[in-house]
PDB file of N, CA and C in Angstrom:
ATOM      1  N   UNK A   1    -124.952  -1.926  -2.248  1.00  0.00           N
ATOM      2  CA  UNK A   1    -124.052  -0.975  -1.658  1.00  0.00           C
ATOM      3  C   UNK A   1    -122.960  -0.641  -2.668  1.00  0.00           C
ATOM      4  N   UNK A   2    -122.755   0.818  -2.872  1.00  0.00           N
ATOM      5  CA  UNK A   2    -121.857   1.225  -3.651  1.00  0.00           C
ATOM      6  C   UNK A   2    -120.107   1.034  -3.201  1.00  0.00           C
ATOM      7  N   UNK A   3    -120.406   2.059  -1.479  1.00  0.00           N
ATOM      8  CA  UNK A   3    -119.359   1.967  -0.946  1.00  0.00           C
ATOM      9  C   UNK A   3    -119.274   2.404   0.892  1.00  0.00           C
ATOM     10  N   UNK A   4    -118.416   1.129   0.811  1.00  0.00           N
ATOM     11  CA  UNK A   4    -117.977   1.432   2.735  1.00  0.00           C
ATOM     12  C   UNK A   4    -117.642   2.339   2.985  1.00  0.00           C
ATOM     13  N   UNK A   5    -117.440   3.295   3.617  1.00  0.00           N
ATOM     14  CA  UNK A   5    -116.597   4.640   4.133  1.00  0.00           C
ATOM     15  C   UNK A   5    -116.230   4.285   5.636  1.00  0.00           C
ATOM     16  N   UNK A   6    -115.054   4.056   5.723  1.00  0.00           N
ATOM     17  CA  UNK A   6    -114.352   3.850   7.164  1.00  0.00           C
ATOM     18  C   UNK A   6    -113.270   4.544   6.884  1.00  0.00           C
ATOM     19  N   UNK A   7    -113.653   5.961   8.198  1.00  0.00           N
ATOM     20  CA  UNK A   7    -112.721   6.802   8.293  1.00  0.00           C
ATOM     21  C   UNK A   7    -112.147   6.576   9.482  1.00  0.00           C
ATOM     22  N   UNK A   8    -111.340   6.652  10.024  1.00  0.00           N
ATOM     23  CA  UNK A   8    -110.584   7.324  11.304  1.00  0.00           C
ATOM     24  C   UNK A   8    -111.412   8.133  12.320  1.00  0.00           C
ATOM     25  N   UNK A   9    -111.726   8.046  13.525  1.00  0.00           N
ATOM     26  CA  UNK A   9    -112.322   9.218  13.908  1.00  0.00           C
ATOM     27  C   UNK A   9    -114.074   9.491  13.756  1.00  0.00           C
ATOM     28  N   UNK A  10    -114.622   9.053  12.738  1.00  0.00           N
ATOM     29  CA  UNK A  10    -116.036   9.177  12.199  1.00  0.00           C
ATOM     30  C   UNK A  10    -116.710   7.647  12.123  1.00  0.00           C
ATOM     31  N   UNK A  11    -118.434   8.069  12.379  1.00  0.00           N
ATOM     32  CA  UNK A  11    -118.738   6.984  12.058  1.00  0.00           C
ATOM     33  C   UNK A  11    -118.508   6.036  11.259  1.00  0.00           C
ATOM     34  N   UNK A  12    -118.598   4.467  10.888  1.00  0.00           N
ATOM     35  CA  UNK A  12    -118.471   3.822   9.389  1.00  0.00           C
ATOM     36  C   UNK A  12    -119.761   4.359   9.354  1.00  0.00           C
ATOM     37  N   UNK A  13    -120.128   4.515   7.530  1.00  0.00           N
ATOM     38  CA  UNK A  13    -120.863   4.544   6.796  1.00  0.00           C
ATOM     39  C   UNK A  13    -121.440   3.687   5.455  1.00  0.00           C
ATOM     40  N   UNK A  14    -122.376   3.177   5.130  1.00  0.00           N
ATOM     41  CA  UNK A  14    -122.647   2.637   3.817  1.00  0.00           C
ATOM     42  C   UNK A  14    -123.223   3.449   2.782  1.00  0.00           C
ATOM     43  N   UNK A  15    -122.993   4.169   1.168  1.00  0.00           N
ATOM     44  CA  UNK A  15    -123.324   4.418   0.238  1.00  0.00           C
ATOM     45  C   UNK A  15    -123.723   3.654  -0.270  1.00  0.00           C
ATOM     46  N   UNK A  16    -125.281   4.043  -1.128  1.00  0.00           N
ATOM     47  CA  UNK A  16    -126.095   2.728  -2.073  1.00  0.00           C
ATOM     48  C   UNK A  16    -126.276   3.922  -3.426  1.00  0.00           C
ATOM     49  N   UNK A  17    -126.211   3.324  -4.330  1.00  0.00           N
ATOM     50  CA  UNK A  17    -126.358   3.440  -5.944  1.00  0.00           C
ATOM     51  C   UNK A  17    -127.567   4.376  -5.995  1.00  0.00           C
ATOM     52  N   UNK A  18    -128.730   4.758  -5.212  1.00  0.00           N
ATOM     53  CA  UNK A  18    -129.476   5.409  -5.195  1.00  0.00           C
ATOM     54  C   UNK A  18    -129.055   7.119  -4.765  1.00  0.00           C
ATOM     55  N   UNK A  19    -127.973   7.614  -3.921  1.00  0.00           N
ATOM     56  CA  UNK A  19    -127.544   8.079  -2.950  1.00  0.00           C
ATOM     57  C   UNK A  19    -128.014   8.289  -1.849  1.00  0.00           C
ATOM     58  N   UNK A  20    -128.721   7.397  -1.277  1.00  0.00           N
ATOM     59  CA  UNK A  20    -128.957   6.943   0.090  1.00  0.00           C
ATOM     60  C   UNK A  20    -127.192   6.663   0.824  1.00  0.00           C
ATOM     61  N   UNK A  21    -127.166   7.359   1.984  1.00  0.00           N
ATOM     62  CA  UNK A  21    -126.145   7.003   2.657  1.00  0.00           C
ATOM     63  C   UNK A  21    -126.514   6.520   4.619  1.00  0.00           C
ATOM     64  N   UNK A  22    -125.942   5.515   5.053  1.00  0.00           N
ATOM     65  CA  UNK A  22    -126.501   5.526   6.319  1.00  0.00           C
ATOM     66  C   UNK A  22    -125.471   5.401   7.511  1.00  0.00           C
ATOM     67  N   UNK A  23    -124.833   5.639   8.412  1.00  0.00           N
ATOM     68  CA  UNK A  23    -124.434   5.136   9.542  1.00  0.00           C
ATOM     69  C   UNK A  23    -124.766   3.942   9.682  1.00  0.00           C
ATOM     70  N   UNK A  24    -123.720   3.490  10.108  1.00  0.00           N
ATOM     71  CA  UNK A  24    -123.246   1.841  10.362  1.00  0.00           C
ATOM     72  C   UNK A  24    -122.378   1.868  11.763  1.00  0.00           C
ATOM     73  N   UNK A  25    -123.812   1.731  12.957  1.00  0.00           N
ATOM     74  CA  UNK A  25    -122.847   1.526  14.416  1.00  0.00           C
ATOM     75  C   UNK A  25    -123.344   2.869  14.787  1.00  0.00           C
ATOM     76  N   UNK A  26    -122.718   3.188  16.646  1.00  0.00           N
ATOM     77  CA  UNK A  26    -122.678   4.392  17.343  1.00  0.00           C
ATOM     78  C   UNK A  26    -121.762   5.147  18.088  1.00  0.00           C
ATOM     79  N   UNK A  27    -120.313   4.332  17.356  1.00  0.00           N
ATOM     80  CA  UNK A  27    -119.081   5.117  17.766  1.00  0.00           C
ATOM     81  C   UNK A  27    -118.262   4.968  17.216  1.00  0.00           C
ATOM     82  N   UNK A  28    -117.790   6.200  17.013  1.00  0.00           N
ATOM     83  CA  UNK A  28    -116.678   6.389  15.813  1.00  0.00           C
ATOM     84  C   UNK A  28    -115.672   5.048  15.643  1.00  0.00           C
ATOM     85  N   UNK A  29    -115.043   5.386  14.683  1.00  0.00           N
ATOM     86  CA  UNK A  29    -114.009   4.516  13.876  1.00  0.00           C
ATOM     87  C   UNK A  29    -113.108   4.468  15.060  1.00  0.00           C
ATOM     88  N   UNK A  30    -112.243   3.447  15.953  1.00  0.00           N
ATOM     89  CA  UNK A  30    -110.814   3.443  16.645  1.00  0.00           C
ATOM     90  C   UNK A  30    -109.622   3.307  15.470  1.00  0.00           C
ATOM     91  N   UNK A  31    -108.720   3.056  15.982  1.00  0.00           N
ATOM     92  CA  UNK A  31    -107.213   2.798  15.212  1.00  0.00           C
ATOM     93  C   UNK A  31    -107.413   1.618  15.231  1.00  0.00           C
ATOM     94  N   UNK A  32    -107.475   0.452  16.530  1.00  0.00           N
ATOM     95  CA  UNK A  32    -107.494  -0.753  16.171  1.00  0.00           C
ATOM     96  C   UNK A  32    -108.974  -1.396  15.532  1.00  0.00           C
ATOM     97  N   UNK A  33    -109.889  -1.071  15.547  1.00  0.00           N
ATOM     98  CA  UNK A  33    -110.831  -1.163  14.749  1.00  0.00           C
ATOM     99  C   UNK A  33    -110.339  -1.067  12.824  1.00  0.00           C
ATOM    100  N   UNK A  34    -109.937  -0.162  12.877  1.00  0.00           N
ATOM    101  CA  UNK A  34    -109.922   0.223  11.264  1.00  0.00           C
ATOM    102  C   UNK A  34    -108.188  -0.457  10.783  1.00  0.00           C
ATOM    103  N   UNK A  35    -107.133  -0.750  11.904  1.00  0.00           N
ATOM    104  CA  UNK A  35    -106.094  -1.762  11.257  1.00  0.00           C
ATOM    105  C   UNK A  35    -106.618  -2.894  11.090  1.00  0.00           C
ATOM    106  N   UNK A  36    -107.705  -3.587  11.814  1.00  0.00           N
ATOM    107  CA  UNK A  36    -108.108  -4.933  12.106  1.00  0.00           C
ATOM    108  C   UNK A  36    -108.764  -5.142  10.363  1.00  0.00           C
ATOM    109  N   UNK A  37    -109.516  -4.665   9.698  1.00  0.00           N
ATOM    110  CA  UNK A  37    -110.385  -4.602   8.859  1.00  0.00           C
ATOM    111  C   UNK A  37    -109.454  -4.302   7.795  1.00  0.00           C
ATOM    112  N   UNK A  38    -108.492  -3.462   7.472  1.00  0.00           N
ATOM    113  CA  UNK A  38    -107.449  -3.231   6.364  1.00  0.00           C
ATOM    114  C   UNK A  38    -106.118  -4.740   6.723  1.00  0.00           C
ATOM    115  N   UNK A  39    -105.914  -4.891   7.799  1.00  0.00           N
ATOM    116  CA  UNK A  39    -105.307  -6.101   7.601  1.00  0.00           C
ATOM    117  C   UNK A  39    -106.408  -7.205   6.904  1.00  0.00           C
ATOM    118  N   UNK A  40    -107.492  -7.836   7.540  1.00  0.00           N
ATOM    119  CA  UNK A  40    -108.422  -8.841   6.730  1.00  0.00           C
ATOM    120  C   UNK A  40    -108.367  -8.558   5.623  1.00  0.00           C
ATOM    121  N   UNK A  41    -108.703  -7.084   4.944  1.00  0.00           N
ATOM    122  CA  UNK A  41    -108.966  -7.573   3.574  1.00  0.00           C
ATOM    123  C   UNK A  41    -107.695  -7.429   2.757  1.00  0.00           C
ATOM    124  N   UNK A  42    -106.420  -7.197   3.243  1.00  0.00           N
ATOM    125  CA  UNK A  42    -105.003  -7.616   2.139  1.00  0.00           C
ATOM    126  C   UNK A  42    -104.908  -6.350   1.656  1.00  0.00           C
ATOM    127  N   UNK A  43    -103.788  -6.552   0.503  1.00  0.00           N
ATOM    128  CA  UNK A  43    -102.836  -5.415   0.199  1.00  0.00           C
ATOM    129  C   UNK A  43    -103.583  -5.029  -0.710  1.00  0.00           C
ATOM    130  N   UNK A  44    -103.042  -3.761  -1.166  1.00  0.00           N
ATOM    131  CA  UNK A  44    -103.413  -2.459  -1.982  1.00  0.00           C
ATOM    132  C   UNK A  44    -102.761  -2.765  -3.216  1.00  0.00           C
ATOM    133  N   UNK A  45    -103.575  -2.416  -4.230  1.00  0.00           N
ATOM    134  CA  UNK A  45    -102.079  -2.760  -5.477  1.00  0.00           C
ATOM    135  C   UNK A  45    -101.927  -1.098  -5.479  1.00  0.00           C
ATOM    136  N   UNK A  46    -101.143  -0.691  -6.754  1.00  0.00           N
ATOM    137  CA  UNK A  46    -100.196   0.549  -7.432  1.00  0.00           C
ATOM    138  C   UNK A  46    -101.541   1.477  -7.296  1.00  0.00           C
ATOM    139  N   UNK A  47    -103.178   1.220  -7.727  1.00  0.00           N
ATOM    140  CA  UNK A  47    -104.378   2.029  -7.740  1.00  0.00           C
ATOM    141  C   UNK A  47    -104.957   2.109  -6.276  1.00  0.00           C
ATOM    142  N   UNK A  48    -104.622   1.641  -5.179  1.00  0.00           N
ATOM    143  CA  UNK A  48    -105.289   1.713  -4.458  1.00  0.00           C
ATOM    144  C   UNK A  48    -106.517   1.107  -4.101  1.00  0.00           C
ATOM    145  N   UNK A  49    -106.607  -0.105  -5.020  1.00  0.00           N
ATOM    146  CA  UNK A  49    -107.397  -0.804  -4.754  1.00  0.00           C
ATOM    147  C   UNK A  49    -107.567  -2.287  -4.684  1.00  0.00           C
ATOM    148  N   UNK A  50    -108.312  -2.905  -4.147  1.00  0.00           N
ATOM    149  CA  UNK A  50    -107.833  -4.274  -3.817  1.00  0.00           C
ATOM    150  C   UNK A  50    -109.189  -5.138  -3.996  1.00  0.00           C
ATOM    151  N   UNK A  51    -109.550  -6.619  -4.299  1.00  0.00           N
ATOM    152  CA  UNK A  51    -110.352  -7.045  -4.419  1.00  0.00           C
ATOM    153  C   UNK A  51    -110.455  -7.912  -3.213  1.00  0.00           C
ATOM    154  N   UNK A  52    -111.895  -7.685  -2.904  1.00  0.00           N
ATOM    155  CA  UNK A  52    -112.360  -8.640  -1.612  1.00  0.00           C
ATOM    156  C   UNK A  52    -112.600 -10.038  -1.313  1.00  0.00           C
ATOM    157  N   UNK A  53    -111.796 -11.044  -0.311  1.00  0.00           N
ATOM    158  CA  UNK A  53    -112.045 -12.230  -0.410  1.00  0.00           C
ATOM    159  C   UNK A  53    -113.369 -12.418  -0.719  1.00  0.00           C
ATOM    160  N   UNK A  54    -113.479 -13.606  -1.248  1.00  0.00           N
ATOM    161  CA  UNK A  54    -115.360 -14.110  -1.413  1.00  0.00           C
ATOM    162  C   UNK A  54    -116.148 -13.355  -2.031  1.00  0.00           C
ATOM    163  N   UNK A  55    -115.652 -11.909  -2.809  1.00  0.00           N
ATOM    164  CA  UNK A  55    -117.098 -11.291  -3.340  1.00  0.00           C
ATOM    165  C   UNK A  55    -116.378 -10.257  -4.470  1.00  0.00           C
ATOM    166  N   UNK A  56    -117.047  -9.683  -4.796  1.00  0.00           N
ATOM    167  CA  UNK A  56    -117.100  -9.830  -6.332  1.00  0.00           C
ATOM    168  C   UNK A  56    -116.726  -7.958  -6.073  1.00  0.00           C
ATOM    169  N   UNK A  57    -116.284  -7.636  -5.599  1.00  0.00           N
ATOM    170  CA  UNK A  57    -116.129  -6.028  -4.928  1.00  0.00           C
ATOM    171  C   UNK A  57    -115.130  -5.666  -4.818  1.00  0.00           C
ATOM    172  N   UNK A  58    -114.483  -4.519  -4.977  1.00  0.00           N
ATOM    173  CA  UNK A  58    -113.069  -3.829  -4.419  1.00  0.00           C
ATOM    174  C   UNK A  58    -113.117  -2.628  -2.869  1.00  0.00           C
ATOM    175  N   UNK A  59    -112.211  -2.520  -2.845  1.00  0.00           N
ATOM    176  CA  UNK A  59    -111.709  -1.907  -1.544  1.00  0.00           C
ATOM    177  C   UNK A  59    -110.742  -0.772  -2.001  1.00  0.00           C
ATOM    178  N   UNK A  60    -110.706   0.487  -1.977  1.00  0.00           N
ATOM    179  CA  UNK A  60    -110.271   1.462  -2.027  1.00  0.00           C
ATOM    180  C   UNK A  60    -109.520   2.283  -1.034  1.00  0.00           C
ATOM    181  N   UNK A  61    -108.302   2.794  -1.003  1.00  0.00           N
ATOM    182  CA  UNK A  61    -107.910   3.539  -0.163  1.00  0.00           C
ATOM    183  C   UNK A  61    -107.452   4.955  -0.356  1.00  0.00           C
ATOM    184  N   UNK A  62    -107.555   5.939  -0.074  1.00  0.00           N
ATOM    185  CA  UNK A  62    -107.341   7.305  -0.588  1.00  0.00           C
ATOM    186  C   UNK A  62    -106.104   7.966   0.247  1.00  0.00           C
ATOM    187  N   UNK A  63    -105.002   7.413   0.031  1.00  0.00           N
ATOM    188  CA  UNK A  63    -103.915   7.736   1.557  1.00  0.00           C
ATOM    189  C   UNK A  63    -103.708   9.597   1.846  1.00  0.00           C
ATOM    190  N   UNK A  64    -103.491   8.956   2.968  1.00  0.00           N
ATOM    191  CA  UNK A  64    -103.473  10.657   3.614  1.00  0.00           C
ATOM    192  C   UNK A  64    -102.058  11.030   3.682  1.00  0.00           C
ATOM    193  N   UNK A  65    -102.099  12.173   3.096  1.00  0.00           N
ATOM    194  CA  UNK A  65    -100.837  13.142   3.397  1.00  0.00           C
ATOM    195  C   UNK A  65     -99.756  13.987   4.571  1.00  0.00           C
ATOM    196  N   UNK A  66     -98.609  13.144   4.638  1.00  0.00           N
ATOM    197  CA  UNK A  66     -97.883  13.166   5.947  1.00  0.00           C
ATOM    198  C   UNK A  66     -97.251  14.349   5.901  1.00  0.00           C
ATOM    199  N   UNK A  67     -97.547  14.790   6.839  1.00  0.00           N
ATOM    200  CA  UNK A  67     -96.753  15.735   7.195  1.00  0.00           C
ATOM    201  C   UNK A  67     -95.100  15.956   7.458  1.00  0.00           C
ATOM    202  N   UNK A  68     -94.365  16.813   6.851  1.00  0.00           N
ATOM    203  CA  UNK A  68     -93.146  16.568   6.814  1.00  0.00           C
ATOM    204  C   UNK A  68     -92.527  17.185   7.975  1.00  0.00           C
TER     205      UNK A  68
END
């Protein structure tokens, strides 16, 4: 697996190195679903990215733009 995609709102998804992509589950992303999973895996550094307990992988976040 290349990469998780957990959006807000949308299914999770898995990307593989081939570009095979698949749905993961049959209902969208909740709020407490997707805080639960960004709290477990810890803070963000300055890039937005963070390395995963136990495995050899990072975690990416692409922050969204607030409205003023």
């Amino acid at each position: 697996m290349v990469e998780l995609v957990l959006d807000l709102g949308r299914l999770p998804s898995a990307r593989f190195p081939n570009g095979v992509s698949c749905a993961l589950g049959a209902a969208p992303l909740d709020r407490e679903t997707l805080d639960t999973v960004v709290a477990a895996a810890g803070d963000f550094g300055g890039d937005n990215r963070a390395g995963l307990v136990s495995s050899h992988g990072f975690r990416s976040c692409i922050p969204v733009r607030q409205s003023e």
